[in-house]
PDB file of N, CA and C in Angstrom:
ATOM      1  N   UNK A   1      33.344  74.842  94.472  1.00  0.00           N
ATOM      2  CA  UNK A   1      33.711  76.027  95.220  1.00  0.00           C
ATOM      3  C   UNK A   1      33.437  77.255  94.353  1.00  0.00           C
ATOM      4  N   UNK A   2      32.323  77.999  94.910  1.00  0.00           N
ATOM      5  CA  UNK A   2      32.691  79.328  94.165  1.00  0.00           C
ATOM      6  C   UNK A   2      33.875  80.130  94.431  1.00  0.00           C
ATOM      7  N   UNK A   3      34.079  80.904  93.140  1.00  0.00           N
ATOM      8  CA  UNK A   3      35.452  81.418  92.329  1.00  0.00           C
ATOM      9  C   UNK A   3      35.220  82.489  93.060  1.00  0.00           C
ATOM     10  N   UNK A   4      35.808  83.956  92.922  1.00  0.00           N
ATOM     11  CA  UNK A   4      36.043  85.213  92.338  1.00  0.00           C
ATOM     12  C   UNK A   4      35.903  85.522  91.071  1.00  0.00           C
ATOM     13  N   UNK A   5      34.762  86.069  90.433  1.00  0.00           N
ATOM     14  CA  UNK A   5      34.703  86.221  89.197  1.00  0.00           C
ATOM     15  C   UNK A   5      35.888  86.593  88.562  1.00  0.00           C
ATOM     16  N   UNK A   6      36.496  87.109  89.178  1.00  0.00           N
ATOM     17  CA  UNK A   6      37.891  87.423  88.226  1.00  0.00           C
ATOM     18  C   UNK A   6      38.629  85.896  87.954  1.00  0.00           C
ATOM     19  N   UNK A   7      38.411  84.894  88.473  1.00  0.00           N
ATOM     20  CA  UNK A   7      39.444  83.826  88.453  1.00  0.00           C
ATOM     21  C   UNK A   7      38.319  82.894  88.185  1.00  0.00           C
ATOM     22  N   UNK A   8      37.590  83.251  87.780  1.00  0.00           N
ATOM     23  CA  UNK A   8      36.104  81.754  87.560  1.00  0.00           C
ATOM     24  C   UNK A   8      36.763  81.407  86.207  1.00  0.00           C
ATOM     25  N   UNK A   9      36.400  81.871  85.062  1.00  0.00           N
ATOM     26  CA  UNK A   9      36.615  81.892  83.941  1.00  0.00           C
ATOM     27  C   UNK A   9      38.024  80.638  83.687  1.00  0.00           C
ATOM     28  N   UNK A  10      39.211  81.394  84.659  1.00  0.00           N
ATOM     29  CA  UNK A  10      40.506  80.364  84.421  1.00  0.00           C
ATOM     30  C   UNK A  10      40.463  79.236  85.190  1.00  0.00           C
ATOM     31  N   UNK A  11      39.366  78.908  86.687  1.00  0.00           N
ATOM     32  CA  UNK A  11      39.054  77.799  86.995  1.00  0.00           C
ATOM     33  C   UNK A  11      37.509  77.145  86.285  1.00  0.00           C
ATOM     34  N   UNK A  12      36.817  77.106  85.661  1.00  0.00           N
ATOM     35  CA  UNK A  12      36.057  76.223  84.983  1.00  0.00           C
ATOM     36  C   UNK A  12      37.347  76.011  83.436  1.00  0.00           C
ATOM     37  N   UNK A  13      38.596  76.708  83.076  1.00  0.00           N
ATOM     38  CA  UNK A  13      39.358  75.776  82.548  1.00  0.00           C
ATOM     39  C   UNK A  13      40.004  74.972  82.960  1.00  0.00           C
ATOM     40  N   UNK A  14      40.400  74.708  84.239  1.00  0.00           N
ATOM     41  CA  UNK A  14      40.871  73.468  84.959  1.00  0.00           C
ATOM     42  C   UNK A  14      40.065  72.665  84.459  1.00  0.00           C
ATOM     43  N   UNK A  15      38.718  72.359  84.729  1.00  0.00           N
ATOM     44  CA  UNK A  15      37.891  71.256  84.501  1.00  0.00           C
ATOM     45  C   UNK A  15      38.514  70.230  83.217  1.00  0.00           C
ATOM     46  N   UNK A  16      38.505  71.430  82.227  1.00  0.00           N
ATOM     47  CA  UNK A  16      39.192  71.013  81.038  1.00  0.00           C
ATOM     48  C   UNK A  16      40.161  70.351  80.952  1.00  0.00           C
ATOM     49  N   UNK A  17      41.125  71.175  82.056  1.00  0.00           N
ATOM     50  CA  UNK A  17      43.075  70.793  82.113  1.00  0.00           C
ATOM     51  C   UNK A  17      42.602  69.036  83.133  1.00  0.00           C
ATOM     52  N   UNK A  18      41.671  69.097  84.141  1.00  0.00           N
ATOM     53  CA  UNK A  18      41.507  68.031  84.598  1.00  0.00           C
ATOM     54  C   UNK A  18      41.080  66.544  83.739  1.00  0.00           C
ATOM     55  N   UNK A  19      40.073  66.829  82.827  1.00  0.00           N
ATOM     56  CA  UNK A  19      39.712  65.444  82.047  1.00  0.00           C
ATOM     57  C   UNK A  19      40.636  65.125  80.814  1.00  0.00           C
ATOM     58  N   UNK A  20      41.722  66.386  80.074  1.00  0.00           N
ATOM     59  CA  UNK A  20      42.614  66.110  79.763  1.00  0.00           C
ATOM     60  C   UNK A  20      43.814  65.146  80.653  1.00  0.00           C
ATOM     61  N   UNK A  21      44.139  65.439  81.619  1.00  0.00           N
ATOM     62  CA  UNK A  21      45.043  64.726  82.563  1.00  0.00           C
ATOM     63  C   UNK A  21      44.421  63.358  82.721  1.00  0.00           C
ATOM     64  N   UNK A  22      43.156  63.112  83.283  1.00  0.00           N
ATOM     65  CA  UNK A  22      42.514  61.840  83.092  1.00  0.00           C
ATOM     66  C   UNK A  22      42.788  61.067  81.449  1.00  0.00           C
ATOM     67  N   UNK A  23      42.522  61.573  80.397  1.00  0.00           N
ATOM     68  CA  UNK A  23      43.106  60.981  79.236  1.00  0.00           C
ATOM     69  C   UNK A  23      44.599  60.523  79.220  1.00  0.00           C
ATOM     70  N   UNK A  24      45.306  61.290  79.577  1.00  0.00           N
ATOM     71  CA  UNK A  24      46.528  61.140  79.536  1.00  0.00           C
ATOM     72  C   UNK A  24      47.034  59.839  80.311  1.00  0.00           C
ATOM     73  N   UNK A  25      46.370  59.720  81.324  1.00  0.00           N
ATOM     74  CA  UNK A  25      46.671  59.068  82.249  1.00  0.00           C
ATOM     75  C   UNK A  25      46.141  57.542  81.768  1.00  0.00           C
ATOM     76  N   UNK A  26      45.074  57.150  81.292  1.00  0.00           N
ATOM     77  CA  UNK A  26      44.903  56.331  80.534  1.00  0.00           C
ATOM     78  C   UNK A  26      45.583  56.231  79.369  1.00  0.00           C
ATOM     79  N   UNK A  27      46.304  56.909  78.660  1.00  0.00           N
ATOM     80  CA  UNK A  27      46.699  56.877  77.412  1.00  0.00           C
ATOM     81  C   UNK A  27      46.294  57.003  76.110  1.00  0.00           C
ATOM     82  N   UNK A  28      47.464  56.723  74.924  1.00  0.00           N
ATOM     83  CA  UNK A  28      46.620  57.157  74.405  1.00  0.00           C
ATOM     84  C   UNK A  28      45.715  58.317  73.528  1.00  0.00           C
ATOM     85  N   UNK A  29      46.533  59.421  74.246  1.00  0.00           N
ATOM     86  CA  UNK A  29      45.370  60.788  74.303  1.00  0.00           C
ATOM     87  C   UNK A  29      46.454  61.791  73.841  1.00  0.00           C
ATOM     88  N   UNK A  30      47.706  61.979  72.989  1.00  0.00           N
ATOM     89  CA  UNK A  30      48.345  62.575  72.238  1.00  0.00           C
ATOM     90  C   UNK A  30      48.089  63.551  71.368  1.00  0.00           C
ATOM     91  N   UNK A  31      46.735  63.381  70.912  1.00  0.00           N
ATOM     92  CA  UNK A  31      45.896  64.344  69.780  1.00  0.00           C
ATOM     93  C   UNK A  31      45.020  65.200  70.776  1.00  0.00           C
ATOM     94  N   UNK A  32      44.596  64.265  71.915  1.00  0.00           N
ATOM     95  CA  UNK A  32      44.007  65.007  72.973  1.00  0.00           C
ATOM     96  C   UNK A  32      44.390  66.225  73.014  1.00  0.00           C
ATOM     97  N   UNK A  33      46.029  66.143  73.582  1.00  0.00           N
ATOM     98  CA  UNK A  33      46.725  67.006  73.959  1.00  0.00           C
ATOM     99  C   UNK A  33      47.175  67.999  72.958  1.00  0.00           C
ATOM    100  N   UNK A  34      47.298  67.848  72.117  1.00  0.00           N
ATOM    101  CA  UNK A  34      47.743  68.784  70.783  1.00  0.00           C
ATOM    102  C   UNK A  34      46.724  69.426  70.342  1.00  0.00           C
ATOM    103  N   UNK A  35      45.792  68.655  70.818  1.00  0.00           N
ATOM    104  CA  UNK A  35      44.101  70.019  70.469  1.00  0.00           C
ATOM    105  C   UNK A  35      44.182  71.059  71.331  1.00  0.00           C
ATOM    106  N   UNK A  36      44.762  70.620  72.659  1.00  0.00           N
ATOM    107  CA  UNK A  36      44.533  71.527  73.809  1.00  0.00           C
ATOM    108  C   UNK A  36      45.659  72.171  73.795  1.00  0.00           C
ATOM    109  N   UNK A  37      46.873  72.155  73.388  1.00  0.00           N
ATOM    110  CA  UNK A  37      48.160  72.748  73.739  1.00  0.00           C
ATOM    111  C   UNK A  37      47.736  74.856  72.973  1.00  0.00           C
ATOM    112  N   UNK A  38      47.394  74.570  72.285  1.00  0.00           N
ATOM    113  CA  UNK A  38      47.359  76.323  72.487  1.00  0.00           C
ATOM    114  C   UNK A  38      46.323  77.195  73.492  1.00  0.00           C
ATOM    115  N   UNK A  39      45.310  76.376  73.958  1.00  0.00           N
ATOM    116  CA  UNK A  39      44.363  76.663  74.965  1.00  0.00           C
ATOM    117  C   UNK A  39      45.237  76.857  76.441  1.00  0.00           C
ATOM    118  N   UNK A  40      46.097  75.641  76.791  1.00  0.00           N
ATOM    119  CA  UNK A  40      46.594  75.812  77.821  1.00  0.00           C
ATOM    120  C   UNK A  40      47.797  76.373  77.625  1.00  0.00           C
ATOM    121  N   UNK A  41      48.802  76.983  76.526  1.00  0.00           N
ATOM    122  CA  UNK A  41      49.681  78.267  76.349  1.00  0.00           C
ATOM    123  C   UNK A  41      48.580  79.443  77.077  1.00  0.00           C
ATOM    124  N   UNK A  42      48.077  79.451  76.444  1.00  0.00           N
ATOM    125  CA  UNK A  42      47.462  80.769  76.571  1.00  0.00           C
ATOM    126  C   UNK A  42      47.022  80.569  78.427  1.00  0.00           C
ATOM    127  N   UNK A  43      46.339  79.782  78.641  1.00  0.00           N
ATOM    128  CA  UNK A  43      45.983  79.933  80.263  1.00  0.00           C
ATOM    129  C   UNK A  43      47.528  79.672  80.942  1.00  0.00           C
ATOM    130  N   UNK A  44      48.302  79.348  80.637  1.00  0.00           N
ATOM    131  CA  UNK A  44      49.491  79.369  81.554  1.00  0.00           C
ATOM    132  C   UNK A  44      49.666  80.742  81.170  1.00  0.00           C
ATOM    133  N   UNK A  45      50.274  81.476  79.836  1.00  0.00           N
ATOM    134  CA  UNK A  45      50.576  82.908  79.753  1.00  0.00           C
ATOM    135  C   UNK A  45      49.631  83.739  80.528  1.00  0.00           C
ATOM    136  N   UNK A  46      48.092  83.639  80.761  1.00  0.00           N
ATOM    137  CA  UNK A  46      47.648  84.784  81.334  1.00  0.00           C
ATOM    138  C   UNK A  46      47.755  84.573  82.890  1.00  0.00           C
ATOM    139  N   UNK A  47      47.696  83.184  83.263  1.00  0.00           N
ATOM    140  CA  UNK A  47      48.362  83.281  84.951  1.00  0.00           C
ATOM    141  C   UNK A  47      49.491  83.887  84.880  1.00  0.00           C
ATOM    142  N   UNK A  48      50.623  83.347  84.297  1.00  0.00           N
ATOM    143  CA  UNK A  48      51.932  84.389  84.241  1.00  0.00           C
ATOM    144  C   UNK A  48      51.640  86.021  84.673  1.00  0.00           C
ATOM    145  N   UNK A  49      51.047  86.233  83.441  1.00  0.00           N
ATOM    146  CA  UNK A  49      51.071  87.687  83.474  1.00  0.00           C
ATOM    147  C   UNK A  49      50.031  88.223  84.392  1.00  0.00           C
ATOM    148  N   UNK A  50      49.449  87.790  85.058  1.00  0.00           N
ATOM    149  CA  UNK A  50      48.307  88.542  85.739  1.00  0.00           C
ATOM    150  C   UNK A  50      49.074  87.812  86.984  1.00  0.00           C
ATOM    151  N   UNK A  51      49.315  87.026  87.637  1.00  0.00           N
ATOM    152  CA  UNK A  51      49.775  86.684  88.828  1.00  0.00           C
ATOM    153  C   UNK A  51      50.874  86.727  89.592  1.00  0.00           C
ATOM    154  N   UNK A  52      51.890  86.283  88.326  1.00  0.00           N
ATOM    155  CA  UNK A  52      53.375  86.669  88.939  1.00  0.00           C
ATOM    156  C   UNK A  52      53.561  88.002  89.782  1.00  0.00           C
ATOM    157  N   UNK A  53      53.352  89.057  88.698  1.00  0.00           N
ATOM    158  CA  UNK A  53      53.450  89.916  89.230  1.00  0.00           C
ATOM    159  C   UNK A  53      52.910  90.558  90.887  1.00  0.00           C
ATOM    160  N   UNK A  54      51.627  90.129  90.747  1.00  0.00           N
ATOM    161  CA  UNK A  54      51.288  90.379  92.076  1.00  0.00           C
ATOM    162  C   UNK A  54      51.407  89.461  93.338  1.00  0.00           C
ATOM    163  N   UNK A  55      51.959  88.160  93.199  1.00  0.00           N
ATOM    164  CA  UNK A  55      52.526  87.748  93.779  1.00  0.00           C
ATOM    165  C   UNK A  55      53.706  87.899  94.645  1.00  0.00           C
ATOM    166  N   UNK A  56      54.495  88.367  93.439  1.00  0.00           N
ATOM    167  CA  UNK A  56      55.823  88.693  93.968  1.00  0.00           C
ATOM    168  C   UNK A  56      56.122  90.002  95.114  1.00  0.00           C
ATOM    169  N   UNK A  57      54.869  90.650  94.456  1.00  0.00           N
ATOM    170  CA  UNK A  57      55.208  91.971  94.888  1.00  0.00           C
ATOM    171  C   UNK A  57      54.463  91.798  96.628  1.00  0.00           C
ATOM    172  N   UNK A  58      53.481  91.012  96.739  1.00  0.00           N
ATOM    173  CA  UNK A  58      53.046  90.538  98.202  1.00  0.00           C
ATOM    174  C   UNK A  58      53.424  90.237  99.101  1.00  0.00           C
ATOM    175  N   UNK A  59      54.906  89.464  98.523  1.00  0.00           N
ATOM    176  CA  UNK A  59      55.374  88.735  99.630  1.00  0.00           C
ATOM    177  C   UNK A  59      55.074  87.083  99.772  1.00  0.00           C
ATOM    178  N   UNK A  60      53.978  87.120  98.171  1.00  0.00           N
ATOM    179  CA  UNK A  60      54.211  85.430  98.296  1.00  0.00           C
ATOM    180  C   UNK A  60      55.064  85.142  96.466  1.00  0.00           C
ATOM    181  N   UNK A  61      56.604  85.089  97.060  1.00  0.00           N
ATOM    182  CA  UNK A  61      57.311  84.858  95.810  1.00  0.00           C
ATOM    183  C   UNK A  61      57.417  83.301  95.795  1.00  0.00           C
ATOM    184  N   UNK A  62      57.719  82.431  96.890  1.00  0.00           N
ATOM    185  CA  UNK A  62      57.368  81.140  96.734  1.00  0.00           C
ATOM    186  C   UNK A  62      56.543  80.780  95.873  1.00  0.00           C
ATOM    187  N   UNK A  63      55.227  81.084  95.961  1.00  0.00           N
ATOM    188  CA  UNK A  63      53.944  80.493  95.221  1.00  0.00           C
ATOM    189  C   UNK A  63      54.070  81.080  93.637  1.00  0.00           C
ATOM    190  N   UNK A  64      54.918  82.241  93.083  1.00  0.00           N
ATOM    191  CA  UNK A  64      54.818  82.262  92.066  1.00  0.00           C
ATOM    192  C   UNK A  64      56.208  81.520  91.586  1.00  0.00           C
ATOM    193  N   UNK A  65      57.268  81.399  92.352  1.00  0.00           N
ATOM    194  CA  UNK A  65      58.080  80.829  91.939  1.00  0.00           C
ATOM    195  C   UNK A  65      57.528  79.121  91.666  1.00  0.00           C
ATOM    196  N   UNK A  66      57.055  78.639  92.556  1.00  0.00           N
ATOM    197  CA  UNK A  66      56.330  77.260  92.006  1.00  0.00           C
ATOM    198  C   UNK A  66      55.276  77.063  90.760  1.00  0.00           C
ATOM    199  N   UNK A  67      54.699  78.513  90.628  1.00  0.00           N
ATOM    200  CA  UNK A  67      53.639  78.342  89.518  1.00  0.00           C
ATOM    201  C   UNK A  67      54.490  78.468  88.652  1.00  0.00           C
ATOM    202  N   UNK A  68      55.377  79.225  88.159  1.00  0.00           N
ATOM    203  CA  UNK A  68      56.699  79.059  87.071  1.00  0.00           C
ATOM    204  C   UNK A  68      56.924  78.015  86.950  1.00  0.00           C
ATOM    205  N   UNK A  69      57.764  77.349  88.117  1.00  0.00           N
ATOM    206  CA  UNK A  69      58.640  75.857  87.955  1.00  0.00           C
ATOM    207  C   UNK A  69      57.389  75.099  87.320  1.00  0.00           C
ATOM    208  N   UNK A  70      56.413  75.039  87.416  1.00  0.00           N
ATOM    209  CA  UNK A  70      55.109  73.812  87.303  1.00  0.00           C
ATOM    210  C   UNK A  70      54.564  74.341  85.940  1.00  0.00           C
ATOM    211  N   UNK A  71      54.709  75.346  85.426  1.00  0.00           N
ATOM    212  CA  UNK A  71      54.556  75.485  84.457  1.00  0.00           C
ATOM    213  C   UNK A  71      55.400  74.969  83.180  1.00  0.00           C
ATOM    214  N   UNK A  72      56.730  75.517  83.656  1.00  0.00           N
ATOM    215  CA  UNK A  72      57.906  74.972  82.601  1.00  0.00           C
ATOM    216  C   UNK A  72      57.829  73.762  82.559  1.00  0.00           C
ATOM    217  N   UNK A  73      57.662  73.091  83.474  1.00  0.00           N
ATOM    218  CA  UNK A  73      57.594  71.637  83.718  1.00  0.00           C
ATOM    219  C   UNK A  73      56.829  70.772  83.020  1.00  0.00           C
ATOM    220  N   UNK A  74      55.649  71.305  83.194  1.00  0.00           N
ATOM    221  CA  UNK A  74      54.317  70.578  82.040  1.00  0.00           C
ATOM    222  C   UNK A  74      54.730  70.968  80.577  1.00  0.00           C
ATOM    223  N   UNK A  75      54.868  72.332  79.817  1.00  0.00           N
ATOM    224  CA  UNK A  75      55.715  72.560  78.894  1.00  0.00           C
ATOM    225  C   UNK A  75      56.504  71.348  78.111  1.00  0.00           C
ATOM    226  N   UNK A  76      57.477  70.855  78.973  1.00  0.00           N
ATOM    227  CA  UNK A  76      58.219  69.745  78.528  1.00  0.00           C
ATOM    228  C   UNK A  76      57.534  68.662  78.782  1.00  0.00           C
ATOM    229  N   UNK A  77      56.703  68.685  79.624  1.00  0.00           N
ATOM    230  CA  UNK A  77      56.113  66.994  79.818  1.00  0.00           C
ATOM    231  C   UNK A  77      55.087  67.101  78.596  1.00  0.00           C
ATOM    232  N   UNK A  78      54.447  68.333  77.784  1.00  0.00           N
ATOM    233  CA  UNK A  78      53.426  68.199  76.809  1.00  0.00           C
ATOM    234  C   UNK A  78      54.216  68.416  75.610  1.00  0.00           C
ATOM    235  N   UNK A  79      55.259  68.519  75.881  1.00  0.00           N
ATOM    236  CA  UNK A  79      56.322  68.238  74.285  1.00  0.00           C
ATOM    237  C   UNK A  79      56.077  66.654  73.966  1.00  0.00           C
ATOM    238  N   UNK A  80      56.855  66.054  75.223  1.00  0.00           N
ATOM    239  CA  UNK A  80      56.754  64.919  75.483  1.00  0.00           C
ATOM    240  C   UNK A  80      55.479  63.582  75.174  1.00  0.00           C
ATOM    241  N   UNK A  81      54.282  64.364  75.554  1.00  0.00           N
ATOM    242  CA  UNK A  81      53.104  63.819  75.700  1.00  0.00           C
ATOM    243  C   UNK A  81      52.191  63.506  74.540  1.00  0.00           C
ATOM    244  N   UNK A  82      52.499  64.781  73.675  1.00  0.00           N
ATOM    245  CA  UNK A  82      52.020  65.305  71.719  1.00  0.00           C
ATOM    246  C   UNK A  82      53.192  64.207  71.457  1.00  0.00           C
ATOM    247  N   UNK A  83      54.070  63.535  71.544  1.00  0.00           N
ATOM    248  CA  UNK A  83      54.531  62.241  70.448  1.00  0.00           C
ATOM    249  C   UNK A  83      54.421  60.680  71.283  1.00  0.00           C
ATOM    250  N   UNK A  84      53.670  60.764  72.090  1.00  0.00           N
ATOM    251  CA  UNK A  84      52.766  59.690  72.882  1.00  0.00           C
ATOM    252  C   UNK A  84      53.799  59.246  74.152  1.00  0.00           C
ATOM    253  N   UNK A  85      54.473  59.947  74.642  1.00  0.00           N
ATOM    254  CA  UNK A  85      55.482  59.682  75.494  1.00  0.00           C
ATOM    255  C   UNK A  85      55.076  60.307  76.894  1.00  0.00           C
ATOM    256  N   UNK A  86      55.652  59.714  78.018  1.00  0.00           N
ATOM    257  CA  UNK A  86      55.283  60.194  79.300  1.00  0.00           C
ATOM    258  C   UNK A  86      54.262  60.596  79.330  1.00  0.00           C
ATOM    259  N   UNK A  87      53.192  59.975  78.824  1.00  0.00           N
ATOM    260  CA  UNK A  87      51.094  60.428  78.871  1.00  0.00           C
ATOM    261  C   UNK A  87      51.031  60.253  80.408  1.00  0.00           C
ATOM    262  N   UNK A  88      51.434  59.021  81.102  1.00  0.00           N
ATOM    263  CA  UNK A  88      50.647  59.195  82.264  1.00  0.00           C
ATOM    264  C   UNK A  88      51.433  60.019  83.509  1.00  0.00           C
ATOM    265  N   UNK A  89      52.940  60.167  83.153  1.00  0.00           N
ATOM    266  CA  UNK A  89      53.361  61.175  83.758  1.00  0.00           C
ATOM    267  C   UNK A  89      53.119  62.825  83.161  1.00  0.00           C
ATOM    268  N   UNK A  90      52.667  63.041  82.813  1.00  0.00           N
ATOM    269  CA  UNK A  90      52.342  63.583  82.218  1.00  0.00           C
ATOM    270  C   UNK A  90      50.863  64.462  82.779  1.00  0.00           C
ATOM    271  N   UNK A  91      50.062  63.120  82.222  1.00  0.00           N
ATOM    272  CA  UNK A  91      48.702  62.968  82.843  1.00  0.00           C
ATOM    273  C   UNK A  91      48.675  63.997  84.724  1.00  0.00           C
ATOM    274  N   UNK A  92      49.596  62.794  85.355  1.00  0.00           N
ATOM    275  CA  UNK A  92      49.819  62.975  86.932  1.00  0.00           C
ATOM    276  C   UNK A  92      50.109  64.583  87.272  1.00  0.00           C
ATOM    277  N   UNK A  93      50.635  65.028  86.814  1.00  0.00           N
ATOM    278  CA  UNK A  93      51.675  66.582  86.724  1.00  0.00           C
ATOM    279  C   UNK A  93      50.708  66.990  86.643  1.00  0.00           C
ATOM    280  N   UNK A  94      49.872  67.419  85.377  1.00  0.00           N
ATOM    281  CA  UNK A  94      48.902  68.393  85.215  1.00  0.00           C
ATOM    282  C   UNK A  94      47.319  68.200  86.352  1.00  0.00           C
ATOM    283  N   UNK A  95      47.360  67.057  86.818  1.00  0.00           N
ATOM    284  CA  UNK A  95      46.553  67.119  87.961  1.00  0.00           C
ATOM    285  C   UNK A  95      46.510  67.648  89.314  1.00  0.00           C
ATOM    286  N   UNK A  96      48.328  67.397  89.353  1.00  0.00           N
ATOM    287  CA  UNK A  96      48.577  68.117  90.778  1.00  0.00           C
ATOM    288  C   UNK A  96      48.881  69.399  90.449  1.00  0.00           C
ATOM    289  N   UNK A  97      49.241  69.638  89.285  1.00  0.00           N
ATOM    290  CA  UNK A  97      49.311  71.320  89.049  1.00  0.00           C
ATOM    291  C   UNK A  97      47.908  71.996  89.282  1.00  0.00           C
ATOM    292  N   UNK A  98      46.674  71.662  88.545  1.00  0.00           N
ATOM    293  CA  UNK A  98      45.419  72.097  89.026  1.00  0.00           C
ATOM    294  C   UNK A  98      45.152  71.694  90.429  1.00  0.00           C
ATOM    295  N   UNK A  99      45.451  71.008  90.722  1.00  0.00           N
ATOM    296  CA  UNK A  99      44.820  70.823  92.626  1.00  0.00           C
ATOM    297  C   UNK A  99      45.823  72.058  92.833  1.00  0.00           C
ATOM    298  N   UNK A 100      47.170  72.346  92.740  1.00  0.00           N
ATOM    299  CA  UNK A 100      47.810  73.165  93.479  1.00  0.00           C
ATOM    300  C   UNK A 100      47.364  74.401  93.496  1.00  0.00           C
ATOM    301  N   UNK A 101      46.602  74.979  92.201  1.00  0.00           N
ATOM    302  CA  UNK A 101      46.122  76.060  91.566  1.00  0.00           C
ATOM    303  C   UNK A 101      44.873  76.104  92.116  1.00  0.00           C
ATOM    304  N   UNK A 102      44.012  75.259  92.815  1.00  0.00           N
ATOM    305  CA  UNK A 102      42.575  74.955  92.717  1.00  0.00           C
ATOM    306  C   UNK A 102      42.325  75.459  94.564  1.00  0.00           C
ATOM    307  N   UNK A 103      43.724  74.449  95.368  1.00  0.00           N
ATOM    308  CA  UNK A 103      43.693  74.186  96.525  1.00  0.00           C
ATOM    309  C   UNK A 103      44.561  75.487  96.825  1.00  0.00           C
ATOM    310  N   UNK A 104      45.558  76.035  96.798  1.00  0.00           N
ATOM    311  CA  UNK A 104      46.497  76.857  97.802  1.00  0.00           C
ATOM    312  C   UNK A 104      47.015  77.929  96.781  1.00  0.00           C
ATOM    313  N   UNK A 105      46.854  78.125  95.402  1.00  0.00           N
ATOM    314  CA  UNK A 105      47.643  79.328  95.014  1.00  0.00           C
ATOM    315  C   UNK A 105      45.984  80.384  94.618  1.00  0.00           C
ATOM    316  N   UNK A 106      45.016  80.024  94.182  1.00  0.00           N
ATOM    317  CA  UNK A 106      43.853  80.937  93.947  1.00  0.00           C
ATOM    318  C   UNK A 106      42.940  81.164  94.925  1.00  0.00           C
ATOM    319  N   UNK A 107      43.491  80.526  96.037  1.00  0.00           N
ATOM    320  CA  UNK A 107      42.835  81.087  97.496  1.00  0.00           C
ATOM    321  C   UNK A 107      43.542  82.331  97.935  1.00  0.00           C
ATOM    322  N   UNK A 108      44.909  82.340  97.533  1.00  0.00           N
ATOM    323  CA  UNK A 108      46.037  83.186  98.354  1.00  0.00           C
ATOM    324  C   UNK A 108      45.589  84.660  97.440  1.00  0.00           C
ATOM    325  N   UNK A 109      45.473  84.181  96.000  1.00  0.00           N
ATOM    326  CA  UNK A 109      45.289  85.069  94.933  1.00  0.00           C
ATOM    327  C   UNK A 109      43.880  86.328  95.182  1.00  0.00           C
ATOM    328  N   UNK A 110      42.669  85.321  95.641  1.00  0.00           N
ATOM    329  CA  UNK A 110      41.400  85.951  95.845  1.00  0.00           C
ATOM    330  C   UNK A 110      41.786  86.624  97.198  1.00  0.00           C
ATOM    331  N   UNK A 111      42.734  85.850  97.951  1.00  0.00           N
ATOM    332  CA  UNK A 111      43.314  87.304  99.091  1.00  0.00           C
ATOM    333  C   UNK A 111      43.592  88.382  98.478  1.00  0.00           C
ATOM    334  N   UNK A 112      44.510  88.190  98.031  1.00  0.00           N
ATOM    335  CA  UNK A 112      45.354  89.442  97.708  1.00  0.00           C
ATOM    336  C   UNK A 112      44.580  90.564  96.810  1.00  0.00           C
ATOM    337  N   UNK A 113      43.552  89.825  95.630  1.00  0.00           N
ATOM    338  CA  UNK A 113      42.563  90.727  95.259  1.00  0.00           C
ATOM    339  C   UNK A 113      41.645  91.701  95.637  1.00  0.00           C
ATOM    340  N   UNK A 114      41.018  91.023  96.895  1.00  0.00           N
ATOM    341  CA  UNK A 114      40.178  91.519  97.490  1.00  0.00           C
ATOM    342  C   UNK A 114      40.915  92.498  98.986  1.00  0.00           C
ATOM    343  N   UNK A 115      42.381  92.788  99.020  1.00  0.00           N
ATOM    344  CA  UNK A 115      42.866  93.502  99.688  1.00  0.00           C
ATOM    345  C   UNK A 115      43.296  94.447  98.916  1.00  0.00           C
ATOM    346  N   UNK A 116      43.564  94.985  97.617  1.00  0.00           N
ATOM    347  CA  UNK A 116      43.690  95.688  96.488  1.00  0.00           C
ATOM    348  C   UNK A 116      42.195  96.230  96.617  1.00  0.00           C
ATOM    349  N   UNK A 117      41.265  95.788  96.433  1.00  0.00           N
ATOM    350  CA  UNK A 117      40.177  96.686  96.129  1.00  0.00           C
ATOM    351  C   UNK A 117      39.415  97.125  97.298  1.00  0.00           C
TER     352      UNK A 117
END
C-alpha cells in the first residue's frame, strides 16, 4: 500500500517491527530484540508525539487512547522478551499492534492530514 510520505518512513519500519515479531514468535530471538529496543523507543516516541496529539484533538481519542494502551503494553512484553520470556507472546502483540497501525489507525491519520493541509 502506498503511504503518505509523511508516514512512509514509520511504515517501511513496521516491516522491521514485523520480522522481529516473526523471530519472536519462533523464539529464541532475545538479542533480536535488544538490538531493536532503542529503534522501536524511538518509533513508539515519535508516533506519541506526532499523533496523539492530533488525534485527540479530532475527535478520534479512542484510537490514540489504544495506540497508548498498545504501546505500554509491548514496553512490558519487551522487558519481558530481552530475558527470553513471553517471546511468542510477545512476538503475537507486536504483530497485531502493526496490523492495527498498518490497517485502521494510519488510514484515519492520512485523513486527518490531508484535511489540515
Amino acid at each position: 500500500m502506498k503511504r503518505d510520505p509523511r508516514l512512509a518512513q514509520l511504515s517501511r519500519e513496521h516491516h522491521t517491527a514485523l520480522r522481529l515479531g516473526r523471530k519472536l514468535l519462533e523464539g529464541g530471538a532475545s538479542a533480536a530484540l535488544r538490538a531493536e529496543q532503542d529503534a522501536l523507543a524511538a518509533h513508539f516516541a515519535e508516533e506519541e508525539q506526532r499523533f496523539v496529539p492530533l488525534l485527540q484533538t479530532q475527535g478520534e481519542a479512542v484510537l490514540a487512547e489504544r495506540l497508548l494502551r498498545e504501546h505500554e503494553a509491548l514496553r512490558t512484553l519487551f522487558t519481558h522478551a530481552a530475558r527470553g520470556e513471553r517471546e511468542a507472546e510477545t512476538g503475537h502483540a507486536l504483530i497485531d499492534h502493526v496490523r492495527f497501525e498498518e490497517r485502521e489507525l494510519f488510514p484515519v491519520i492520512e485523513g486527518l492530514l490531508d484535511a489540515a493541509s
